[in-house]
N, C-alpha and C. Protein backbone atom coordinates (compact mmCIF):
# COMPACT_ATOMS: atom_id res chain seq x y z
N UNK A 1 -4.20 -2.54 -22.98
CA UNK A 1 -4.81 -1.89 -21.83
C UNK A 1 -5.13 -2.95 -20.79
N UNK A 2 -4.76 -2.56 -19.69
CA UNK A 2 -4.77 -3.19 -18.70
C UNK A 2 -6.21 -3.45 -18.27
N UNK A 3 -6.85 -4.50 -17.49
CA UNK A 3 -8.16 -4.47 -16.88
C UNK A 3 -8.02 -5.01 -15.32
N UNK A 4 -9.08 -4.21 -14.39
CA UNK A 4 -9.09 -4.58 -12.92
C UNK A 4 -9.82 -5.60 -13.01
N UNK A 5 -9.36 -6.28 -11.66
CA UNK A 5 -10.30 -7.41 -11.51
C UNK A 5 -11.32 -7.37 -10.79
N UNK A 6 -11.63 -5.96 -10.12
CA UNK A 6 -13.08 -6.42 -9.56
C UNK A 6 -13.63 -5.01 -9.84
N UNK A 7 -14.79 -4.97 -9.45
CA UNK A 7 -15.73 -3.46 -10.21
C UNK A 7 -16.01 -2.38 -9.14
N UNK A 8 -15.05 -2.27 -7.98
CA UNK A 8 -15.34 -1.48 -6.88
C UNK A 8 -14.55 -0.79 -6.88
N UNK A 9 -13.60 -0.05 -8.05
CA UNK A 9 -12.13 0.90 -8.18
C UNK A 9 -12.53 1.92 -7.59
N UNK A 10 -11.82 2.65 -6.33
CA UNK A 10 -11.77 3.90 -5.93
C UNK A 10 -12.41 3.55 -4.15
N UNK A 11 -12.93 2.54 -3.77
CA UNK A 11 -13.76 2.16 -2.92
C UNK A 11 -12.80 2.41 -1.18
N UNK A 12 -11.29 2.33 -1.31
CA UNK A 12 -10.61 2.50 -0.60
C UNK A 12 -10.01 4.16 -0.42
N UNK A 13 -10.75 4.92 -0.91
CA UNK A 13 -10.64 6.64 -1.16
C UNK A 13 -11.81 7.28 0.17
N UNK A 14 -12.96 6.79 -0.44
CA UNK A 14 -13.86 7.23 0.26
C UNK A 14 -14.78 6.24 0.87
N UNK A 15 -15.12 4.76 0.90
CA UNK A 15 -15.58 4.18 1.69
C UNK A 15 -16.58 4.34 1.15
N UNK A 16 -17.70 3.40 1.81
CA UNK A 16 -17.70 1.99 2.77
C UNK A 16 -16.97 0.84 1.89
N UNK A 17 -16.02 -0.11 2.52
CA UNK A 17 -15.62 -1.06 1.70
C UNK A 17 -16.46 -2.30 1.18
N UNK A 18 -16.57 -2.62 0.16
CA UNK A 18 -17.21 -3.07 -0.15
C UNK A 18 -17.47 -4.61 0.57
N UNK A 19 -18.92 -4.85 0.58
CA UNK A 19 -19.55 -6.51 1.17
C UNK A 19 -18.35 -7.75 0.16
N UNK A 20 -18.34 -8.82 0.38
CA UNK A 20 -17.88 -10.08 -0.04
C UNK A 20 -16.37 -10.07 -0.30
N UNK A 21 -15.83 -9.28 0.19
CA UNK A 21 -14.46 -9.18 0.41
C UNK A 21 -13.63 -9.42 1.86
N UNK A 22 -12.72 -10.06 2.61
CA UNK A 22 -11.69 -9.21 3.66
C UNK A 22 -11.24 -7.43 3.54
N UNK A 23 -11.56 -7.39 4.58
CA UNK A 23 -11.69 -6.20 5.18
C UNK A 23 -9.88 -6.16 5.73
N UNK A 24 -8.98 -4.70 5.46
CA UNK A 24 -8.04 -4.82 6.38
C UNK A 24 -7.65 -3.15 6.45
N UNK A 25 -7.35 -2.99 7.96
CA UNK A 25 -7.37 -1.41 8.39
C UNK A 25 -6.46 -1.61 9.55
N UNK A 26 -5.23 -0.60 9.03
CA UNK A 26 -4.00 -1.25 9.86
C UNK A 26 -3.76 0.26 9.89
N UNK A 27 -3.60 0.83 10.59
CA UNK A 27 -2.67 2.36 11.18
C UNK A 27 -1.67 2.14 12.13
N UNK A 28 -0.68 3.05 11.91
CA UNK A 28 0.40 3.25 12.92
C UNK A 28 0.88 4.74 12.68
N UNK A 29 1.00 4.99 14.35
CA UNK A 29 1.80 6.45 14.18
C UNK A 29 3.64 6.38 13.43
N UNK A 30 3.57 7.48 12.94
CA UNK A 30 4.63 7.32 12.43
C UNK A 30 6.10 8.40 12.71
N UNK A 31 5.09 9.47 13.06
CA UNK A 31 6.17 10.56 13.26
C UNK A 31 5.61 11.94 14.13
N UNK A 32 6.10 12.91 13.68
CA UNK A 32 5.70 14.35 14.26
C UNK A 32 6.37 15.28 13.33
N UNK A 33 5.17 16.29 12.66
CA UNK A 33 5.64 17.70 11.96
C UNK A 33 5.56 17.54 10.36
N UNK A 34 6.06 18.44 9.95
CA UNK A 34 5.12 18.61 8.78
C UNK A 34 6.35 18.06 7.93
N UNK A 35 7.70 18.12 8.32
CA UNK A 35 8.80 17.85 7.97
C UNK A 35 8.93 15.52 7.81
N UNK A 36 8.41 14.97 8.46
CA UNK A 36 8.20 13.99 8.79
C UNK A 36 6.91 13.64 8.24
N UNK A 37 5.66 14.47 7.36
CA UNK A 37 5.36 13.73 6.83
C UNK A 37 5.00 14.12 5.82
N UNK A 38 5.84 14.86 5.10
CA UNK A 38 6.74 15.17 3.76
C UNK A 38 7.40 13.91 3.50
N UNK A 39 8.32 13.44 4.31
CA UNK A 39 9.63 12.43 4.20
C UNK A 39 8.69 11.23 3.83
N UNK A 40 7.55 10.88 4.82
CA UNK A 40 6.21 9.67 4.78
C UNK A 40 5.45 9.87 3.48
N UNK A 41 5.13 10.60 3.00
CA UNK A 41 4.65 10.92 1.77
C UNK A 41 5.38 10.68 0.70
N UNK A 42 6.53 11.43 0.88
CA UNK A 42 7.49 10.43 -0.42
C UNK A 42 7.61 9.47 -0.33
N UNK A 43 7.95 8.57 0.87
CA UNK A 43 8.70 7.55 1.28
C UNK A 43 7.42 6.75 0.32
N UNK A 44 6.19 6.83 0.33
CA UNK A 44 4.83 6.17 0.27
C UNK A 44 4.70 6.25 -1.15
N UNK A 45 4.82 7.32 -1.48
CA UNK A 45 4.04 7.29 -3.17
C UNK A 45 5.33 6.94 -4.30
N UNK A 46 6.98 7.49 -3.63
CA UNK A 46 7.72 6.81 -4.86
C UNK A 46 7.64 5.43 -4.27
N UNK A 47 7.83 4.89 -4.06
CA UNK A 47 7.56 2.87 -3.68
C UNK A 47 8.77 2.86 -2.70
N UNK A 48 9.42 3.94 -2.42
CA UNK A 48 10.34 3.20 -0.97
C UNK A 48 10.22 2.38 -0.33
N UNK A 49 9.19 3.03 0.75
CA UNK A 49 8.68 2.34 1.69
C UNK A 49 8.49 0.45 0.99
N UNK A 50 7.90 0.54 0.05
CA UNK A 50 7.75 -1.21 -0.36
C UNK A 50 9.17 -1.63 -0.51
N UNK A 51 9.98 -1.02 -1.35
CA UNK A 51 11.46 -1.59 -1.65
C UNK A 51 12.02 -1.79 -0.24
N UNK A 52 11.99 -1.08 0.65
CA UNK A 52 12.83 -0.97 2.14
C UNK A 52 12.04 -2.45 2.94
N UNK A 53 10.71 -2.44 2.25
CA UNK A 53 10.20 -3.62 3.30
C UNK A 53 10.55 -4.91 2.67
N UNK A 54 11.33 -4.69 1.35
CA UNK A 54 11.93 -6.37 0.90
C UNK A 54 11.02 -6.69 -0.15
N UNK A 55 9.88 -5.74 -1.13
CA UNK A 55 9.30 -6.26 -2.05
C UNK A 55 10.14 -5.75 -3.38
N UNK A 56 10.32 -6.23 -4.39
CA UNK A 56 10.55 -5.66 -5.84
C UNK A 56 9.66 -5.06 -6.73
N UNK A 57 9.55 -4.13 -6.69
CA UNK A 57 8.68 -3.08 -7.01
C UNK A 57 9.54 -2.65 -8.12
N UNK A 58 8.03 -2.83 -9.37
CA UNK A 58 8.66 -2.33 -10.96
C UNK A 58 7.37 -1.50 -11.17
N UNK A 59 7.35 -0.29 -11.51
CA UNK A 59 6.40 0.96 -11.82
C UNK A 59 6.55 1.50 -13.29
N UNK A 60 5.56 1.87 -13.77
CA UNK A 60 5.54 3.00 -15.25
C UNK A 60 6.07 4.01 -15.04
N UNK A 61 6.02 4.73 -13.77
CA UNK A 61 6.43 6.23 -12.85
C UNK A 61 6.73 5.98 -12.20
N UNK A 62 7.60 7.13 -11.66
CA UNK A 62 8.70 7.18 -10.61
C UNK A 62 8.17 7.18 -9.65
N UNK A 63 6.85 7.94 -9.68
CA UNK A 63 5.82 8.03 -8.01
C UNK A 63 4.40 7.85 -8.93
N UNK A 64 3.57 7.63 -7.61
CA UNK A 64 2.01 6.60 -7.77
C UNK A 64 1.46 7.64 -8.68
N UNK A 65 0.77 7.38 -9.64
CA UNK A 65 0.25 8.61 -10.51
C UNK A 65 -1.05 7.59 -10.88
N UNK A 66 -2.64 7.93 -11.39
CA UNK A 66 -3.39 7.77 -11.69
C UNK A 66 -3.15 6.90 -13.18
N UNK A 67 -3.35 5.60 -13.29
CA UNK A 67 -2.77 4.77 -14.60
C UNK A 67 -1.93 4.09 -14.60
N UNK A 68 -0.85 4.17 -13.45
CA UNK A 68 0.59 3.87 -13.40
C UNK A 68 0.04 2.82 -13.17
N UNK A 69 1.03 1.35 -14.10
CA UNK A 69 1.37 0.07 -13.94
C UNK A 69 2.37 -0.26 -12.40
N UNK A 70 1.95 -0.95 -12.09
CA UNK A 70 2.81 -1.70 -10.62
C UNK A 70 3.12 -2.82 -10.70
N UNK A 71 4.29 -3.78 -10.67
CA UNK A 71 4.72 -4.45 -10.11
C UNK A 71 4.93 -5.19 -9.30
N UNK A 72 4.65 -5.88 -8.29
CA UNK A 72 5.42 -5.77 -6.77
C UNK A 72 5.47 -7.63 -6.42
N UNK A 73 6.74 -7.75 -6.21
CA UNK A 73 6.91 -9.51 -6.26
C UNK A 73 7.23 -9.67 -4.62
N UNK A 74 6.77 -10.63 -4.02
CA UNK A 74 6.94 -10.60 -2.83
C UNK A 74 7.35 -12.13 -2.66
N UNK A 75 8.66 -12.77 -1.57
CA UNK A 75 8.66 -13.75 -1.59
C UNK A 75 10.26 -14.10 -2.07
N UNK A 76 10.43 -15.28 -2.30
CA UNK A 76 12.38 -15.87 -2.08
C UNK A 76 11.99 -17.15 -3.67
N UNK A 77 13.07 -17.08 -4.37
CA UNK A 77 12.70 -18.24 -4.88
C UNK A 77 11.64 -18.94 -5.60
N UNK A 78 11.33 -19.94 -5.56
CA UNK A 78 9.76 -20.65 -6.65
C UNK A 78 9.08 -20.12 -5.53
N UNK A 79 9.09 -19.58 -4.56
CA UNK A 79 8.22 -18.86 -3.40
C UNK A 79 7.82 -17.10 -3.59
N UNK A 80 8.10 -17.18 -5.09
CA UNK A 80 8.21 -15.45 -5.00
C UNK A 80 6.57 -15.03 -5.82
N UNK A 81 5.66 -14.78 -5.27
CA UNK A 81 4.25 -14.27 -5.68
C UNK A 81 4.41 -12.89 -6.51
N UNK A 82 4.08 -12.68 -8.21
CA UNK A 82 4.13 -11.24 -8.71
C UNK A 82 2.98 -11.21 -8.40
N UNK A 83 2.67 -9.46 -8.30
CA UNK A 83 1.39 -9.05 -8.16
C UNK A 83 1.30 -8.24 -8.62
N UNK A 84 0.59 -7.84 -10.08
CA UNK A 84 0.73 -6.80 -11.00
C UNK A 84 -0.55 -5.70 -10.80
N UNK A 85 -0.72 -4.43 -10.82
CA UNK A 85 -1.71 -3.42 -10.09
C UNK A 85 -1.39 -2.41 -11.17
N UNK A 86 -2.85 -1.28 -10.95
CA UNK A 86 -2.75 -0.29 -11.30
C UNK A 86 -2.93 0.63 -10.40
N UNK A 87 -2.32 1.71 -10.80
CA UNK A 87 -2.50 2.78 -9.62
C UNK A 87 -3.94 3.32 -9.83
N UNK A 88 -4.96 3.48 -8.97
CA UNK A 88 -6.35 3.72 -9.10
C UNK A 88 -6.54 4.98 -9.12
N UNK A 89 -5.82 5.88 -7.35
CA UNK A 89 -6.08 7.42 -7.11
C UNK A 89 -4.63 7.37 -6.46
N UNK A 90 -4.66 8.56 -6.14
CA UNK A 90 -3.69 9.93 -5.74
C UNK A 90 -4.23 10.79 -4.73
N UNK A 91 -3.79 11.16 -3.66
CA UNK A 91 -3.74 12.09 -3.18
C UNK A 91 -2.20 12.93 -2.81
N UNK A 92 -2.41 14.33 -3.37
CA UNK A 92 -0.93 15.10 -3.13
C UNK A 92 -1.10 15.90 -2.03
N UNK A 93 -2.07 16.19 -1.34
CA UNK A 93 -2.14 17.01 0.13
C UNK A 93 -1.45 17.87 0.82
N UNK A 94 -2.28 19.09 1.22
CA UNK A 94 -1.49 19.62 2.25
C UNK A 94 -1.67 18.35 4.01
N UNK A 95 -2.47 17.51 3.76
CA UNK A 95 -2.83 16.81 5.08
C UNK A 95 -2.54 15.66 5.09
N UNK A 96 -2.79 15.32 3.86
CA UNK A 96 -2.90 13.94 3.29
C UNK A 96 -2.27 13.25 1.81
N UNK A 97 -1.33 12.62 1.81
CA UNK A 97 -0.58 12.30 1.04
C UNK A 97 -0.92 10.60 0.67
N UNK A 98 -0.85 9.86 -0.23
CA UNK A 98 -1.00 8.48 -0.95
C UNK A 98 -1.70 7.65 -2.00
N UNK A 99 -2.04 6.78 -2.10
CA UNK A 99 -2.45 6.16 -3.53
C UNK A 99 -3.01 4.71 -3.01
N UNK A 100 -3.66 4.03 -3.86
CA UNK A 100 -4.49 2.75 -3.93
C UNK A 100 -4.36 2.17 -5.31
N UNK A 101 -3.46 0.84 -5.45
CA UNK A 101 -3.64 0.03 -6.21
C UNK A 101 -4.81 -0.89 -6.86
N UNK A 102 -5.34 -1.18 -7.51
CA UNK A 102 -6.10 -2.34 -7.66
C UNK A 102 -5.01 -3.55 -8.74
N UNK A 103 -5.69 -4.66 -8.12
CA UNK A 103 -5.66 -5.96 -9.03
C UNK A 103 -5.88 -6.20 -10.23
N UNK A 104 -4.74 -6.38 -10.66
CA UNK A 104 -4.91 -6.51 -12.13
C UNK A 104 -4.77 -8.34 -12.50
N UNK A 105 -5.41 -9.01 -14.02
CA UNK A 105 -5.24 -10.08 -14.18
C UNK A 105 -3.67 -11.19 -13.73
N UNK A 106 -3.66 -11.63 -12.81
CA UNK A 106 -2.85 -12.91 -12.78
C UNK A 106 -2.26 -12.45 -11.23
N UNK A 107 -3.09 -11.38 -11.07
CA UNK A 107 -2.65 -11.17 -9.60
C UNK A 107 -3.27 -12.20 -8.32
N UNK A 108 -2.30 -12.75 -7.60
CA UNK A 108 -2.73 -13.71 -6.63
C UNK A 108 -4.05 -13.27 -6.11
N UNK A 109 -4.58 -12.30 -5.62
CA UNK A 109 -5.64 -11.71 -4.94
C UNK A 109 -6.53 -10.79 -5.68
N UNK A 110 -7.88 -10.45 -6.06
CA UNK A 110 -9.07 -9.66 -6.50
C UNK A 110 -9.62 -8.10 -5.80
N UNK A 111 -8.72 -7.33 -5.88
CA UNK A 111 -9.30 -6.20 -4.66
C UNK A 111 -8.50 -5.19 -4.60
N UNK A 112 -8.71 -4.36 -3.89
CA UNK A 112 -7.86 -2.79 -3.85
C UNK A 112 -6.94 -2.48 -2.36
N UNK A 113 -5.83 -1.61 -2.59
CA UNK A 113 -5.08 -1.93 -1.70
C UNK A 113 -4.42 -0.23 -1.52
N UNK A 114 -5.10 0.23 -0.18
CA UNK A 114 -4.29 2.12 -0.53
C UNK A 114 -3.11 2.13 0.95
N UNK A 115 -2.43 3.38 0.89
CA UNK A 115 -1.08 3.42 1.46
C UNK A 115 -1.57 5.00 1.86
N UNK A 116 -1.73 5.93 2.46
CA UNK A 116 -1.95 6.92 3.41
C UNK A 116 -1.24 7.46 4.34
N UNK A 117 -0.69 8.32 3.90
CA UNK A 117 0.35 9.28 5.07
C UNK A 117 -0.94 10.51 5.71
N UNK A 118 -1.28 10.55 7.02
CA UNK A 118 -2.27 11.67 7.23
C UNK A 118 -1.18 12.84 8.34
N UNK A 119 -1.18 14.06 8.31
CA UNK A 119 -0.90 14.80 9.12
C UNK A 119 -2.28 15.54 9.57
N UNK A 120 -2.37 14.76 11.18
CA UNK A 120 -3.24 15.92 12.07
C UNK A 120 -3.08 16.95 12.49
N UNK A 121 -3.93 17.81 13.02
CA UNK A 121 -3.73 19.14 13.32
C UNK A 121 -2.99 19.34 14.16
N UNK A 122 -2.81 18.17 15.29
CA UNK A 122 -1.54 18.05 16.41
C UNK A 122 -0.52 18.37 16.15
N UNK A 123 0.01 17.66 14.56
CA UNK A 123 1.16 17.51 13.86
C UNK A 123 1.65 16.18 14.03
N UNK A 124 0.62 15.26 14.80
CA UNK A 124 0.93 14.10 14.56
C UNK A 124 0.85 13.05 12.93
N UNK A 125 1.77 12.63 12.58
CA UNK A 125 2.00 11.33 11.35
C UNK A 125 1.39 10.27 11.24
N UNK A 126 0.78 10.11 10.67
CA UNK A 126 -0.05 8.96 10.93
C UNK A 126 -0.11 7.95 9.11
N UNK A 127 0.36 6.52 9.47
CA UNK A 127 0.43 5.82 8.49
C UNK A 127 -1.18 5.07 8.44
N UNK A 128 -1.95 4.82 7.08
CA UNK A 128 -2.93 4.00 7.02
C UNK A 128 -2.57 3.18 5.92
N UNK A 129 -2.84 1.48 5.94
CA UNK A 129 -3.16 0.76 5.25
C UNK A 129 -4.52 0.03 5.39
N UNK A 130 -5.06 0.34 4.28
CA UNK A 130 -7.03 -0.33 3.99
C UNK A 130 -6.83 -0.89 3.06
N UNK A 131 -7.45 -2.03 2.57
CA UNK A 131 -8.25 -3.00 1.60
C UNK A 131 -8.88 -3.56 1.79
N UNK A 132 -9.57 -4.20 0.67
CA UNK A 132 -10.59 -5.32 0.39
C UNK A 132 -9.60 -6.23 -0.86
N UNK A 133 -10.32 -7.32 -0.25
CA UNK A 133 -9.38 -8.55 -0.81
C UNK A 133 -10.27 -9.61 -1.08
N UNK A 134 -10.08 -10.89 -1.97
CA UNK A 134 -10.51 -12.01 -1.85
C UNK A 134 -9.72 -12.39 -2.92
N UNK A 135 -9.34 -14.08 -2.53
CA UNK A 135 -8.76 -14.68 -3.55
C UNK A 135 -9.45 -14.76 -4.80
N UNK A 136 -8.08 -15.02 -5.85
CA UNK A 136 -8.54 -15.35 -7.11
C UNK A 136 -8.06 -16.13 -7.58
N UNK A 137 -6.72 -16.46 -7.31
CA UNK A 137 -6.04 -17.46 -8.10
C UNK A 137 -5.72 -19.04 -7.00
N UNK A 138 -5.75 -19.69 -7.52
CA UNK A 138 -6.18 -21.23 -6.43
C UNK A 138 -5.10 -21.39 -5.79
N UNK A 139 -3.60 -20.97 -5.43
CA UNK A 139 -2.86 -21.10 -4.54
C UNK A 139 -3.45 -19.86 -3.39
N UNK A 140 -3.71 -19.03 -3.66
CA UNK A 140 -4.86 -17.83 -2.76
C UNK A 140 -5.66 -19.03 -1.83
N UNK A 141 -6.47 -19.13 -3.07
CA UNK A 141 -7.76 -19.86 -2.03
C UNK A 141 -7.26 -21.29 -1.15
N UNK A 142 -6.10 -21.96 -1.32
CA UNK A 142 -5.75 -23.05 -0.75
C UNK A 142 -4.86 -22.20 0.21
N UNK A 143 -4.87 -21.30 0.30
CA UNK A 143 -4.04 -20.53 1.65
C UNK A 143 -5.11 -20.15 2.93
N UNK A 144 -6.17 -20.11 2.32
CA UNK A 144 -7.82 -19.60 2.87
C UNK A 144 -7.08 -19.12 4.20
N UNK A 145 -7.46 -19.36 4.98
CA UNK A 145 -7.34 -18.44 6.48
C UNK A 145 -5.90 -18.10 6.60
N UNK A 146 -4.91 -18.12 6.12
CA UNK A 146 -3.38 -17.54 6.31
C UNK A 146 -3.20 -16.46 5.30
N UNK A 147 -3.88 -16.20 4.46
CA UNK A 147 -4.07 -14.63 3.51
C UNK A 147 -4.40 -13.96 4.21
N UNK A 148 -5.06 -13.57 4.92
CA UNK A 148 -5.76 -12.05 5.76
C UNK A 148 -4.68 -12.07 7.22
N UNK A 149 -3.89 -13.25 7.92
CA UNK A 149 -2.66 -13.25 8.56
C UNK A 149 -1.40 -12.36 7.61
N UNK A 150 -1.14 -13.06 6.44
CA UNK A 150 -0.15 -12.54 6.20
C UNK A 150 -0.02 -11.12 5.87
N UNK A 151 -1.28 -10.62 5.58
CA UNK A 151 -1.75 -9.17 4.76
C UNK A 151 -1.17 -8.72 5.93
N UNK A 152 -1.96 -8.77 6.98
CA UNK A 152 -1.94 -7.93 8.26
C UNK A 152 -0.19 -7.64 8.14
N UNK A 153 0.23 -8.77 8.81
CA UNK A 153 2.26 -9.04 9.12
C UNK A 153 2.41 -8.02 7.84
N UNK A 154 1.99 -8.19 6.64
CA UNK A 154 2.76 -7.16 5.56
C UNK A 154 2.70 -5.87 6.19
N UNK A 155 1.34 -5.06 6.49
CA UNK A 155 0.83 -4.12 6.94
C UNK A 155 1.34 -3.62 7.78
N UNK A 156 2.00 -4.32 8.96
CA UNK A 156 3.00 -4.26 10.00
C UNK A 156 3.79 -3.43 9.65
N UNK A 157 4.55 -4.69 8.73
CA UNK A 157 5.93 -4.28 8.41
C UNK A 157 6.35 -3.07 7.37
N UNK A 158 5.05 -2.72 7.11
CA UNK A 158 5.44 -1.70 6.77
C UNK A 158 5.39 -0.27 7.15
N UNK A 159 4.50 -0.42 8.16
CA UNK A 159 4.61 0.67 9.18
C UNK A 159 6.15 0.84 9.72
N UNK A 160 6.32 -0.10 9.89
CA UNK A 160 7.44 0.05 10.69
C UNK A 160 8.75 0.21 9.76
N UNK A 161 8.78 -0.11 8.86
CA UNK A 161 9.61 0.30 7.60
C UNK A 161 9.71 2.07 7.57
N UNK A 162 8.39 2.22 7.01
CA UNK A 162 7.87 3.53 7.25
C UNK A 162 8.57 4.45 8.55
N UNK A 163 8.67 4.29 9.48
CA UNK A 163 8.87 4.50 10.54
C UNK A 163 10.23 4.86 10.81
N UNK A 164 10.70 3.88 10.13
CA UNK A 164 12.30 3.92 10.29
C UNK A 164 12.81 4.49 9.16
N UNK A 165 12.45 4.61 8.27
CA UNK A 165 12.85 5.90 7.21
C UNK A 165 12.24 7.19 7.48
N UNK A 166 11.46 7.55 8.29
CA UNK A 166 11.03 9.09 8.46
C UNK A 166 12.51 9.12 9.92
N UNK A 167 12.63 8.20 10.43
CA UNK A 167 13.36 8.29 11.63
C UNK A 167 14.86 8.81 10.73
N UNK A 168 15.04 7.86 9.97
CA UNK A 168 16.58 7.98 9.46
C UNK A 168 16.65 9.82 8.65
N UNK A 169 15.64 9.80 8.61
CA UNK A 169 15.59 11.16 7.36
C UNK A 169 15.60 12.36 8.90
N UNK A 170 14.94 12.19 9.69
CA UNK A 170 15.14 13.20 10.65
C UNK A 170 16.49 13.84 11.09
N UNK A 171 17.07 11.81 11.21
CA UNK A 171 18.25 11.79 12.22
C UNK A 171 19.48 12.82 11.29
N UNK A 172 18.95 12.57 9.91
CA UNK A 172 20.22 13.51 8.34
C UNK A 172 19.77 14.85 8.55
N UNK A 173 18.29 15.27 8.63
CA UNK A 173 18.20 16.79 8.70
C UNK A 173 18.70 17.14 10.43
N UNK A 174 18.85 17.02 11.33
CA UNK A 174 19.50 17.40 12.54
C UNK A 174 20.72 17.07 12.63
């Protein structure tokens, strides 16, 4: 049995994030209609979206389920960081679709990490990435101020990953 590494599981569901951590809250629009964020919702909870953004993503389940083991190696070479997680929560929504990892032992970083597809009443798409973070392992902490840079750039890029697979999935249903 697996164990988290820090004692705040679920904290990225409902908030406030917890004190003595980095803080990170990254949104991007993503689409329009209910059709688009269906496509964002899958794209999010089976691990697309991560595979499309260039991570190797190895799961227990096919999509984020409550327990599910994670994977996810990021990086080229003796440069490649694993980061092993459990899936914490779930949401299957009529509004709101995604899941939150936490840190499991030997993972570079201590903290929780969720992925959020929201449809507003507009019918606007809307992508969220939130966590709390702090190093744990001493190549982490000798990175000190370029960890909460690179999180962000991940966060980016995956919006925009995101983005371009609800785009490509549109461009097949029309």
């Amino acid at each position: 049995m697996s164990t988290l590494t820090y004692p705040e599981a679920g904290a990225t569901r409902l908030g406030p994030l917890p004190d003595g951590y980095h803080h990170l809250h990254h949104r991007d629009r993503i689409g329009h209609g209910r059709a688009d964020f269906e496509a964002a919702g899958a794209a999010v909870t089976e691990f697309r979206m991560h595979r499309a953004a260039g991570a190797r993503v190895r799961a227990s389940a096919p999509r984020a389920e409550p327990g599910a083991s994670v994977r996810v190696a990021l990086g080229v070479g003796p440069f490649r960081f694993i980061a092993p997680c459990q899936v914490i929560w779930t949401e299957y929504g009529p509004h709101r679709i995604g899941f939150a990892y936490g840190t499991l032992t030997r993972h570079p970083e201590c903290g929780e990490e969720s992925f959020v597809v929201d449809l507003a009443d507009d019918g606007t798409v809307s992508f969220t990435v939130m966590a709390f973070s702090r190093p744990a392992r001493w190549y982490a902490r000798l990175a000190g101020p370029f960890v909460p840079v690179a999180q962000r750039w991940y966060a980016r890029r995956l919006g925009s990953t995101l983005r371009r697979i609800v785009s490509e999935g549109r461009e097949q249903r029309n």
